[in-house]
C-alpha atoms as a PDB file:
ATOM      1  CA  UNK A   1      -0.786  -6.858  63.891  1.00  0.00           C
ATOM      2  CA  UNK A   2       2.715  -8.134  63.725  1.00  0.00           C
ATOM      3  CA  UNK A   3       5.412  -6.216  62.537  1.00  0.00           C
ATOM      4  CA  UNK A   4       6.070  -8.453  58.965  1.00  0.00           C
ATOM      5  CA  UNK A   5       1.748  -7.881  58.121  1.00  0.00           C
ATOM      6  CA  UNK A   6       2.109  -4.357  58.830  1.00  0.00           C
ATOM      7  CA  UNK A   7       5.102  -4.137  56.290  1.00  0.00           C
ATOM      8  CA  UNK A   8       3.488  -5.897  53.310  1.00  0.00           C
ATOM      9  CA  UNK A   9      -0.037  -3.772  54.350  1.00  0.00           C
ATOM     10  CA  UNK A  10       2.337  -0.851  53.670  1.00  0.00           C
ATOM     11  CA  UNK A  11       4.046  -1.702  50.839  1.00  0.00           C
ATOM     12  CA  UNK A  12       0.770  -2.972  48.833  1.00  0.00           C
ATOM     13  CA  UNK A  13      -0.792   0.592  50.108  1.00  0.00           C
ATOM     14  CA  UNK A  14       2.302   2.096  48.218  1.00  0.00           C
ATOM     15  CA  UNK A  15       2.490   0.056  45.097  1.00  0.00           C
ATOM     16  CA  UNK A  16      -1.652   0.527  44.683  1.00  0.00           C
ATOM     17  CA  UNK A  17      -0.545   4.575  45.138  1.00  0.00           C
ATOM     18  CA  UNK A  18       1.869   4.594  43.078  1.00  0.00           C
ATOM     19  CA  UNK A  19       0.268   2.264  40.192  1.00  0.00           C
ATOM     20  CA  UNK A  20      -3.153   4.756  40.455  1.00  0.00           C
ATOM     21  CA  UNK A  21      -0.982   7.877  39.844  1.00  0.00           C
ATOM     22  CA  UNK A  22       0.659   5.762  36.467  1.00  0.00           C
ATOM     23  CA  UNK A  23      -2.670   5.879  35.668  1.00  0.00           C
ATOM     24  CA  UNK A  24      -3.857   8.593  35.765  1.00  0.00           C
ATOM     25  CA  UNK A  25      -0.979  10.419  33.692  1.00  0.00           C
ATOM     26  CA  UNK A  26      -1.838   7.204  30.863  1.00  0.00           C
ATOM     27  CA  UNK A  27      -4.989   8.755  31.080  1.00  0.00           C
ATOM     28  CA  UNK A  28      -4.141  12.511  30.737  1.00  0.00           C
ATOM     29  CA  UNK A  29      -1.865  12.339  28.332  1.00  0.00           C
ATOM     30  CA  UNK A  30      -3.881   9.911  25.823  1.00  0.00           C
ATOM     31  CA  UNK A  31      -6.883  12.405  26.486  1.00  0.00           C
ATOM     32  CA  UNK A  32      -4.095  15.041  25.379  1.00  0.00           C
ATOM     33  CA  UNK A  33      -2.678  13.385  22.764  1.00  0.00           C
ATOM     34  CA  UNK A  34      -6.801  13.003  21.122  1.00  0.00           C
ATOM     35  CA  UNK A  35      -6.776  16.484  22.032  1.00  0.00           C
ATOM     36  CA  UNK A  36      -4.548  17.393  19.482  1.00  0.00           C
ATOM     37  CA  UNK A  37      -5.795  14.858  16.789  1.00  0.00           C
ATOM     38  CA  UNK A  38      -8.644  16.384  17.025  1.00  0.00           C
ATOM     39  CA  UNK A  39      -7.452  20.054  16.671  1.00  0.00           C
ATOM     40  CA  UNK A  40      -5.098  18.852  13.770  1.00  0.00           C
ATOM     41  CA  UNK A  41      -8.682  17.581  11.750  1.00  0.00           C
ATOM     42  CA  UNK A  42     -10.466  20.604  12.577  1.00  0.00           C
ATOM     43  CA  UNK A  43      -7.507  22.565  10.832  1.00  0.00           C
ATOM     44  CA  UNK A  44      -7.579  20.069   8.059  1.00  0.00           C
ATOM     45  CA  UNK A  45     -11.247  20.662   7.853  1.00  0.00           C
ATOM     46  CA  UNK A  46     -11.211  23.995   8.043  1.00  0.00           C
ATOM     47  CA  UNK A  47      -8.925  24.539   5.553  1.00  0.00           C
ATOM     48  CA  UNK A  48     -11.368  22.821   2.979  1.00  0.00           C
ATOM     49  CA  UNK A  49     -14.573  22.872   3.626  1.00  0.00           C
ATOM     50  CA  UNK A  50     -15.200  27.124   4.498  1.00  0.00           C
ATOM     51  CA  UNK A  51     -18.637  27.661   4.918  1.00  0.00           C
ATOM     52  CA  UNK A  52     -20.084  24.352   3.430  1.00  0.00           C
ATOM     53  CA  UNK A  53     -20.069  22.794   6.754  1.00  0.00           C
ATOM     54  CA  UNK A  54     -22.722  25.712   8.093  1.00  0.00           C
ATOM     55  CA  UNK A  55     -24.666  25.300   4.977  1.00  0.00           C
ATOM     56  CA  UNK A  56     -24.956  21.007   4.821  1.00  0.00           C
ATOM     57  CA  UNK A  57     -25.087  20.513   8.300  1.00  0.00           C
ATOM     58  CA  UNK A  58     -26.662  16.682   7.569  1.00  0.00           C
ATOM     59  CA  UNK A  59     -24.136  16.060   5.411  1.00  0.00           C
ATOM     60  CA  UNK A  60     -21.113  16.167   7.574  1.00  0.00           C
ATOM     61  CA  UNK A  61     -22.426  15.683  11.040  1.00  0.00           C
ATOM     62  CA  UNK A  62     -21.904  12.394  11.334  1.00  0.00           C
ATOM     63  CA  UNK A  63     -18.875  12.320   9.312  1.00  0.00           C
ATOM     64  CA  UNK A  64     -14.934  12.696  11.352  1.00  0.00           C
ATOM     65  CA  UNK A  65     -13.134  15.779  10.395  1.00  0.00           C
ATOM     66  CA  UNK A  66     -11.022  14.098   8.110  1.00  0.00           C
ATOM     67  CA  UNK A  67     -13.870  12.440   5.823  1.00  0.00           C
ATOM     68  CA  UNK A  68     -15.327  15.623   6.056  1.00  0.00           C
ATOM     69  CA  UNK A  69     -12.436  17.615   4.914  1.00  0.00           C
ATOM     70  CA  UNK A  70     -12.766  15.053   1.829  1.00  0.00           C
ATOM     71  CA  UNK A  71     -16.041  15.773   0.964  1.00  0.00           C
ATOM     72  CA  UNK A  72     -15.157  19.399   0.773  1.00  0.00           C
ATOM     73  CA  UNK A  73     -12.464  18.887  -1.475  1.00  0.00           C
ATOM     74  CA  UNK A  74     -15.123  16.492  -3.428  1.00  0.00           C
ATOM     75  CA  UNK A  75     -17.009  19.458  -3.594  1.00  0.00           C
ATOM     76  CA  UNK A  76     -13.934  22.070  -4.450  1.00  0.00           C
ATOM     77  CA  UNK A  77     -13.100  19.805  -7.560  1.00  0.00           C
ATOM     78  CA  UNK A  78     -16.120  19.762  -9.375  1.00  0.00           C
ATOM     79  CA  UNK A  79     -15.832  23.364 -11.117  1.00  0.00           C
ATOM     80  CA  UNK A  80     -12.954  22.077 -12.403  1.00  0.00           C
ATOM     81  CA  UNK A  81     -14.615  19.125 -14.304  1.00  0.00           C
ATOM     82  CA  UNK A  82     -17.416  21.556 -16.079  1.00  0.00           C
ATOM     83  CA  UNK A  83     -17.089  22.001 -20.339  1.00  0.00           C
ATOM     84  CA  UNK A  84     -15.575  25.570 -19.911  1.00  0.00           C
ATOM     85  CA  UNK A  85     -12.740  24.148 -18.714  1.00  0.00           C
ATOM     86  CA  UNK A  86      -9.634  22.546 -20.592  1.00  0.00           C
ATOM     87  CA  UNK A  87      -9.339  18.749 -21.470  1.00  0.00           C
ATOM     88  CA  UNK A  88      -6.140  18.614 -19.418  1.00  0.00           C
ATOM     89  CA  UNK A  89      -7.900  20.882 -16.258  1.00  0.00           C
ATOM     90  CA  UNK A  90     -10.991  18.358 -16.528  1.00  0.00           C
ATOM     91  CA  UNK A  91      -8.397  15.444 -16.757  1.00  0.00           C
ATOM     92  CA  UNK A  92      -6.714  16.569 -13.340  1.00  0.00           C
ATOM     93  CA  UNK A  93     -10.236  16.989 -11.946  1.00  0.00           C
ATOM     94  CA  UNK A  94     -11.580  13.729 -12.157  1.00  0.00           C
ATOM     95  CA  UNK A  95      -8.090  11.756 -11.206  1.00  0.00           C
ATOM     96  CA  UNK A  96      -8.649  14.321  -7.858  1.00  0.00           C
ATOM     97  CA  UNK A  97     -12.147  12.856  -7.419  1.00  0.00           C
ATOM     98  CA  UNK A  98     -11.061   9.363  -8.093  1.00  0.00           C
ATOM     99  CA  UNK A  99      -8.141   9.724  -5.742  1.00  0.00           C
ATOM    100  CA  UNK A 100     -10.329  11.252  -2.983  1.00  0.00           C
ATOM    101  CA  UNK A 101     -13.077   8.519  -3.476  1.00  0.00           C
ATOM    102  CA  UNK A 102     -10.035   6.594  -2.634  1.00  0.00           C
ATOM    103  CA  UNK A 103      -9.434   8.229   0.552  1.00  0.00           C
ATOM    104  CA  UNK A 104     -12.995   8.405   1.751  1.00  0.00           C
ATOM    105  CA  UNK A 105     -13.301   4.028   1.074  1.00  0.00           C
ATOM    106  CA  UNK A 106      -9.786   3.719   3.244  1.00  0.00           C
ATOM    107  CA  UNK A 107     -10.746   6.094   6.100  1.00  0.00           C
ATOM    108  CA  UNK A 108     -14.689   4.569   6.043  1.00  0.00           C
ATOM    109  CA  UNK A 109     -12.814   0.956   6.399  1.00  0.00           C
ATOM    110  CA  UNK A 110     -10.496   2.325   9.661  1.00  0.00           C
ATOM    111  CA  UNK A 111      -7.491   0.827   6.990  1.00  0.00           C
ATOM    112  CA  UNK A 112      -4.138   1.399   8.691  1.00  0.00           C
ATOM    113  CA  UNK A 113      -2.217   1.429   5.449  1.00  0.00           C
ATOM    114  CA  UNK A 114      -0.938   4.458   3.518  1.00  0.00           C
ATOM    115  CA  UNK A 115      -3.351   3.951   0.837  1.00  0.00           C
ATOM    116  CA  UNK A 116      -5.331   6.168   2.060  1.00  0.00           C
ATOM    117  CA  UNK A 117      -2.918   9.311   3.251  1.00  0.00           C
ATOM    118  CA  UNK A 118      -1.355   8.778  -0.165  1.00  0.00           C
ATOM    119  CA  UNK A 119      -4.373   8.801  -2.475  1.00  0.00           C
ATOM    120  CA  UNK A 120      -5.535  12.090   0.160  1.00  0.00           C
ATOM    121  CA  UNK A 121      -2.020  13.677  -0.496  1.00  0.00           C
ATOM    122  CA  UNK A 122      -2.166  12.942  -4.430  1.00  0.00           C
ATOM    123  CA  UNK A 123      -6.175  14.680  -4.184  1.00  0.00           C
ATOM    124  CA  UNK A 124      -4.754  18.008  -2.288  1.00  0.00           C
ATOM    125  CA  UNK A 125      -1.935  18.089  -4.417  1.00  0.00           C
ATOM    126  CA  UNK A 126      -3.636  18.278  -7.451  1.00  0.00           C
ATOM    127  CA  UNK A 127      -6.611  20.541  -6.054  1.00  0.00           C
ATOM    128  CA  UNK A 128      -4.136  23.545  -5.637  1.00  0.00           C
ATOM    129  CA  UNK A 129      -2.559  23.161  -8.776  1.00  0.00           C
ATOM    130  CA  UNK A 130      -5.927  23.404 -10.374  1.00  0.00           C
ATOM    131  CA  UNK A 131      -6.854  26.315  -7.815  1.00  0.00           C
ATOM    132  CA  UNK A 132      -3.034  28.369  -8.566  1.00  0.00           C
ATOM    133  CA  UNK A 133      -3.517  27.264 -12.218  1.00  0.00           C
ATOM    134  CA  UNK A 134      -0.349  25.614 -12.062  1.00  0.00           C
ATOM    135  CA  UNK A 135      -1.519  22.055 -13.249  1.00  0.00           C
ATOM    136  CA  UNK A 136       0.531  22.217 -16.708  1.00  0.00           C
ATOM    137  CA  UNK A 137       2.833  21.324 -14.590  1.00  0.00           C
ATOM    138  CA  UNK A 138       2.118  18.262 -13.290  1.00  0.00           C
ATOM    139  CA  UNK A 139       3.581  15.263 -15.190  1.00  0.00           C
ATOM    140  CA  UNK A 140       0.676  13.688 -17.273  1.00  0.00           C
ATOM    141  CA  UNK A 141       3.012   9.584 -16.689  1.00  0.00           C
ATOM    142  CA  UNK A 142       1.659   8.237 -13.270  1.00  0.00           C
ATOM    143  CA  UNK A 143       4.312   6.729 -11.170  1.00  0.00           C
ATOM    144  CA  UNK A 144       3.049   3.818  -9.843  1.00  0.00           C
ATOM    145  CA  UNK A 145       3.666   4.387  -6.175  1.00  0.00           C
ATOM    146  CA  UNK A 146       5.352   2.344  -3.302  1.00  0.00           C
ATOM    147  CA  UNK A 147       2.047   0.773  -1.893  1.00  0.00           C
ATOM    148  CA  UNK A 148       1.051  -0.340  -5.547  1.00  0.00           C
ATOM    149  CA  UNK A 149       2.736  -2.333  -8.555  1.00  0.00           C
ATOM    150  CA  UNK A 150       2.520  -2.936 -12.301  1.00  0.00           C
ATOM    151  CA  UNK A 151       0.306  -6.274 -12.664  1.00  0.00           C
ATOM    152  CA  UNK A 152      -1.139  -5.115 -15.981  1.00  0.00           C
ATOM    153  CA  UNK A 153       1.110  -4.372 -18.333  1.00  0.00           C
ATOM    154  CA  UNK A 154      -1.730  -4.240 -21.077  1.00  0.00           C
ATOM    155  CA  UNK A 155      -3.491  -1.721 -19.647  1.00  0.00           C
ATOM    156  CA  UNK A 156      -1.045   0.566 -18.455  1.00  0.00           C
ATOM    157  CA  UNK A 157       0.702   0.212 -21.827  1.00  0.00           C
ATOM    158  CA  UNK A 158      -3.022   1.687 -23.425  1.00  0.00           C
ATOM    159  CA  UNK A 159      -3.160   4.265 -21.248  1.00  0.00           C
ATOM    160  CA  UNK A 160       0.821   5.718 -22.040  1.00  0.00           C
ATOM    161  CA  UNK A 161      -0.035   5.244 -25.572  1.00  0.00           C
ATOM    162  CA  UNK A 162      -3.400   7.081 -25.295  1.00  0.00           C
ATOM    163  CA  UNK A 163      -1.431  10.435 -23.579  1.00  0.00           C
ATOM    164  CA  UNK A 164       1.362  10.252 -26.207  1.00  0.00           C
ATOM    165  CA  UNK A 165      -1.469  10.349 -28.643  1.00  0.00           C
ATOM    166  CA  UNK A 166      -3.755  13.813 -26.920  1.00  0.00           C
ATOM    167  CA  UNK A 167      -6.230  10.670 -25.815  1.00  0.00           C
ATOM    168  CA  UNK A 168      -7.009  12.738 -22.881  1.00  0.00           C
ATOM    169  CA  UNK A 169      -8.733  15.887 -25.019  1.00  0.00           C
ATOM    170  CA  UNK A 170     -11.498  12.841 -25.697  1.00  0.00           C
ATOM    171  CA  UNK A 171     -11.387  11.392 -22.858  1.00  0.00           C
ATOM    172  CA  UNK A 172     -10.393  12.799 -19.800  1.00  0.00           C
ATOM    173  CA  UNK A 173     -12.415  11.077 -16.872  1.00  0.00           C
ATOM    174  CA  UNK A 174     -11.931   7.504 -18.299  1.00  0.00           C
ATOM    175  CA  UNK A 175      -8.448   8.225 -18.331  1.00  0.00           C
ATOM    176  CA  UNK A 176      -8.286   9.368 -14.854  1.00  0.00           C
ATOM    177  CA  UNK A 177     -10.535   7.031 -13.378  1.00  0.00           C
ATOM    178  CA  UNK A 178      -8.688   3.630 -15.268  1.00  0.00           C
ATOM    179  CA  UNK A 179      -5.651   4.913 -13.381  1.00  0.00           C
ATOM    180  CA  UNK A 180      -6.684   5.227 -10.134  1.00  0.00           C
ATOM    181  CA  UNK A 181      -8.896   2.118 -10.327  1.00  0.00           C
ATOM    182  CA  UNK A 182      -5.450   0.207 -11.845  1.00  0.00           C
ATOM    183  CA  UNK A 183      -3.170   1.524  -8.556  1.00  0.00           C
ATOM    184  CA  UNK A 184      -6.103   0.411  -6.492  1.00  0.00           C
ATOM    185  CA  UNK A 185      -6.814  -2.697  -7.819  1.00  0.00           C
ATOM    186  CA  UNK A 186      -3.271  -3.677  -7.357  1.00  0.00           C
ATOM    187  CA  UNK A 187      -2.687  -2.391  -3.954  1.00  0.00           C
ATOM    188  CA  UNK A 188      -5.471  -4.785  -2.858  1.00  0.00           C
ATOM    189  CA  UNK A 189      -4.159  -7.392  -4.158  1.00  0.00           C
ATOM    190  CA  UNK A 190      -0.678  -6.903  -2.248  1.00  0.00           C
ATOM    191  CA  UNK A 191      -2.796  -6.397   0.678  1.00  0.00           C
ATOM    192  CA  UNK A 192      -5.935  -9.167   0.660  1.00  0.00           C
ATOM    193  CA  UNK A 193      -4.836 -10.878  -2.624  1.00  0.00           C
ATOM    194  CA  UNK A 194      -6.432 -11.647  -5.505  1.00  0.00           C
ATOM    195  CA  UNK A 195     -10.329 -11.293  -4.447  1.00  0.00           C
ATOM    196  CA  UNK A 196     -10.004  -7.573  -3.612  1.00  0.00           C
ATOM    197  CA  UNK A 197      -8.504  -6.656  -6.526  1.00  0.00           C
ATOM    198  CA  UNK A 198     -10.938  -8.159  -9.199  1.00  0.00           C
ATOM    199  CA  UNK A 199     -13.646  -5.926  -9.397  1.00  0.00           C
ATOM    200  CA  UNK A 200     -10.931  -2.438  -9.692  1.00  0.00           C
ATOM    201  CA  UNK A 201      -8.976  -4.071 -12.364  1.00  0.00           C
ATOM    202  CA  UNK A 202     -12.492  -4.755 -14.044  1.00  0.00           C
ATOM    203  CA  UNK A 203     -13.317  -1.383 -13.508  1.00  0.00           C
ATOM    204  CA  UNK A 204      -9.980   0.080 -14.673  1.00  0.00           C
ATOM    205  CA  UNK A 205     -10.285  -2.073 -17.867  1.00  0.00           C
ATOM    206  CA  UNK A 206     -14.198  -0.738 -18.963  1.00  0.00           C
ATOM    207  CA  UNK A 207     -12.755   3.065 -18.556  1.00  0.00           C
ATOM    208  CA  UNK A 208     -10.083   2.166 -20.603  1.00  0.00           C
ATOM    209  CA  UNK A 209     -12.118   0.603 -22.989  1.00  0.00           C
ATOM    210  CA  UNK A 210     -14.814   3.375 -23.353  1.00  0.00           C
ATOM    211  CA  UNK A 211     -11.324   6.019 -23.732  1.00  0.00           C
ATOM    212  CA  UNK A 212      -9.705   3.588 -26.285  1.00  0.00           C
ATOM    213  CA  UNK A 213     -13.331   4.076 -28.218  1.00  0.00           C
ATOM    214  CA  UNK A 214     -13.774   7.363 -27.896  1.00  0.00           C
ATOM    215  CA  UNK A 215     -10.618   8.043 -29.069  1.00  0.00           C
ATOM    216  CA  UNK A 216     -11.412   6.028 -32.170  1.00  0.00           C
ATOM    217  CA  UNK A 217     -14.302   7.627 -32.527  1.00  0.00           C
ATOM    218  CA  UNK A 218     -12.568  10.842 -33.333  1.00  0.00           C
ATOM    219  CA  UNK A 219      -9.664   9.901 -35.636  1.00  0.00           C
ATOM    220  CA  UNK A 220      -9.186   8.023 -38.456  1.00  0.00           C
ATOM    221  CA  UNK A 221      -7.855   5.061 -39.735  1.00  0.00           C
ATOM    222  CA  UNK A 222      -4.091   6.175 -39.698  1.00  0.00           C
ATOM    223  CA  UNK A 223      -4.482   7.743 -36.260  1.00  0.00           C
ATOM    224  CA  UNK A 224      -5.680   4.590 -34.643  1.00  0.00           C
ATOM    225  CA  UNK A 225      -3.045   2.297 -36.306  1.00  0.00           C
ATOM    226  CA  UNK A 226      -0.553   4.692 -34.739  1.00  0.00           C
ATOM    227  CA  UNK A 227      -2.382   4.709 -31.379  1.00  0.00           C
ATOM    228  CA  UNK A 228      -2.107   0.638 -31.416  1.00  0.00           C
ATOM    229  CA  UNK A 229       1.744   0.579 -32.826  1.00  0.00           C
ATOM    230  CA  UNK A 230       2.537   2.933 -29.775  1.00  0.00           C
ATOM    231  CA  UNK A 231       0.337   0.369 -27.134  1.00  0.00           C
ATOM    232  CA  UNK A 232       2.324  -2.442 -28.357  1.00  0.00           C
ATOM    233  CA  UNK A 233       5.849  -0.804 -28.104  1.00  0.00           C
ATOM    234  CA  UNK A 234       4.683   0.272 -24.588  1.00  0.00           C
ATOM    235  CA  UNK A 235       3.689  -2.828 -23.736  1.00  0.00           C
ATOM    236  CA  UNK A 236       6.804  -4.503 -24.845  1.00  0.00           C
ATOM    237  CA  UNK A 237       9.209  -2.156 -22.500  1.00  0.00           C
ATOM    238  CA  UNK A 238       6.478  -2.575 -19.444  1.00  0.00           C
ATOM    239  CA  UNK A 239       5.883  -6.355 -19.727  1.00  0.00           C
ATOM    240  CA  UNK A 240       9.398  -7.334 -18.113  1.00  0.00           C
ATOM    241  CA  UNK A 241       8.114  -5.384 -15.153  1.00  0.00           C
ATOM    242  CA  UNK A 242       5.690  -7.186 -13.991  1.00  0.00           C
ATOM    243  CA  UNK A 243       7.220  -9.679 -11.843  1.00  0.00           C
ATOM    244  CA  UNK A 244       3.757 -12.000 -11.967  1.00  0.00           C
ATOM    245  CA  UNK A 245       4.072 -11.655  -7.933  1.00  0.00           C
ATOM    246  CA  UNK A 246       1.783  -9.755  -5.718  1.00  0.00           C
ATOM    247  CA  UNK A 247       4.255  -7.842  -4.236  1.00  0.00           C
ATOM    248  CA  UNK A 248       4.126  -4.162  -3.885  1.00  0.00           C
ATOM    249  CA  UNK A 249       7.059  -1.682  -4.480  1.00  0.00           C
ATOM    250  CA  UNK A 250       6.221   0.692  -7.131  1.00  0.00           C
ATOM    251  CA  UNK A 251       7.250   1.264 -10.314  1.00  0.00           C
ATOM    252  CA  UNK A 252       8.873   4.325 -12.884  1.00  0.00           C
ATOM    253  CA  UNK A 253       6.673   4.650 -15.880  1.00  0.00           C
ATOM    254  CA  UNK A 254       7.487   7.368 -18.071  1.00  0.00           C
ATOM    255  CA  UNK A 255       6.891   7.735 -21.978  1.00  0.00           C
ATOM    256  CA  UNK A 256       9.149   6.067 -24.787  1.00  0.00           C
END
């Protein structure tokens, strides 16, 4: 073999080396690095779900540690949403289950957006105040968050007027389920447009609609004149913004 072929036999023997050993570190440290994901969801799981996982085996065993993490929270909340408990406690309850059925949809559809950590954060947050008692606390006037916008000015206007009004000590799971269907609904449509968002804003408007009924159920005539003299003030300070565009940034709401 001439001295040039020997070269280039030694050089490709060398680059093949040294390309095999980039390799293999890829390798380790992505195995590593799903290592630790993995640890990190058993910790979040963990934390949650106790000794339910032992005791619904087919329930979780062919969920990820995250979703099932989520379905021990699912489980955590309900207590919280019985009749011995407080409007308000019952209220927080159900807007945790709505924002964890939020959660479980984004992580079931692999979505890469922060839809679905938020809504998870917004769950966990409430579930401890509910668990330390502390949920008094918590503002009752939902910020619209970053990954969401105001696109109906109608309802959220209904459902300010409703708190200023103790609408949620009639209604407390129509409340919190019209929110969290309204943030959704509008996040999809930033996202996919206006087919996605349809059937939450649909959704957000019938719980509204069954609170708004319920509340005039209980009251009388001069209550619910109030009640619609408050929507329409509301309404007039949170129709400039909506910008009509589907473009997500958040938005301030707070009572007037």
């Amino acid at each position: 073999m001439s001295k040039s072929a020997t070269t280039v036999a030694t050089y490709k023997h060398s680059l093949y080396t040294a390309l095999s050993a980039v390799l293999l570190l890829t390798s380790a440290s992505s195995a590593l690095a799903a290592s630790d994901r993995v640890k990190a969801n058993t910790l979040i799981s963990n934390d949650y779900c106790h000794s339910n996982l032992e005791n619904h085996i087919p329930s979780y065993q062919y969920q990820s540690a995250e979703q099932q993490a989520l379905s021990c929270m699912l489980t955590q909340v309900k207590p919280y949403q019985q009749a011995d408990k407080t409007a308000r406690q019952r209220y927080w309850a159900y807007k945790a289950q709505a924002w964890l059925n939020y959660a479980l949809h984004q992580n079931s559809i692999n979505s890469r957006s922060t839809a679905g950590a938020y809504a998870a954060q917004a769950a966990e947050s409430i579930l401890r105040a509910l668990q330390e008692g502390t949920e008094q606390r918590i503002d009752l006037y939902q910020d619209i968050p970053a990954m969401s916008a105001l696109m109906r000015p109608d309802l959220w206007a209904t459902i300010s007027a409703l708190k200023d009004s103790d609408g949620i000590a009639v209604a407390p799971r129509e409340m919190a389920f019209s929110e969290v269907a309204l943030i959704w609904a509008a996040t999809n449509q930033c996202a996919r447009g206006w087919r996605e968002s349809g059937i939450h804003f649909r959704m957000a408007d019938r719980w509204l609609e069954q609170a708004r009924q319920a509340y005039v159920n209980a009251h009388d005539s001069q209550a619910n004149v109030a009640l619609q003299a408050r929507i329409i003030r509301y309404y007039e300070a949170y129709a400039p913004l909506d910008s009509g565009e589907d473009t997500c940034r958040g938005q301030a709401l707070s009572s007037i």
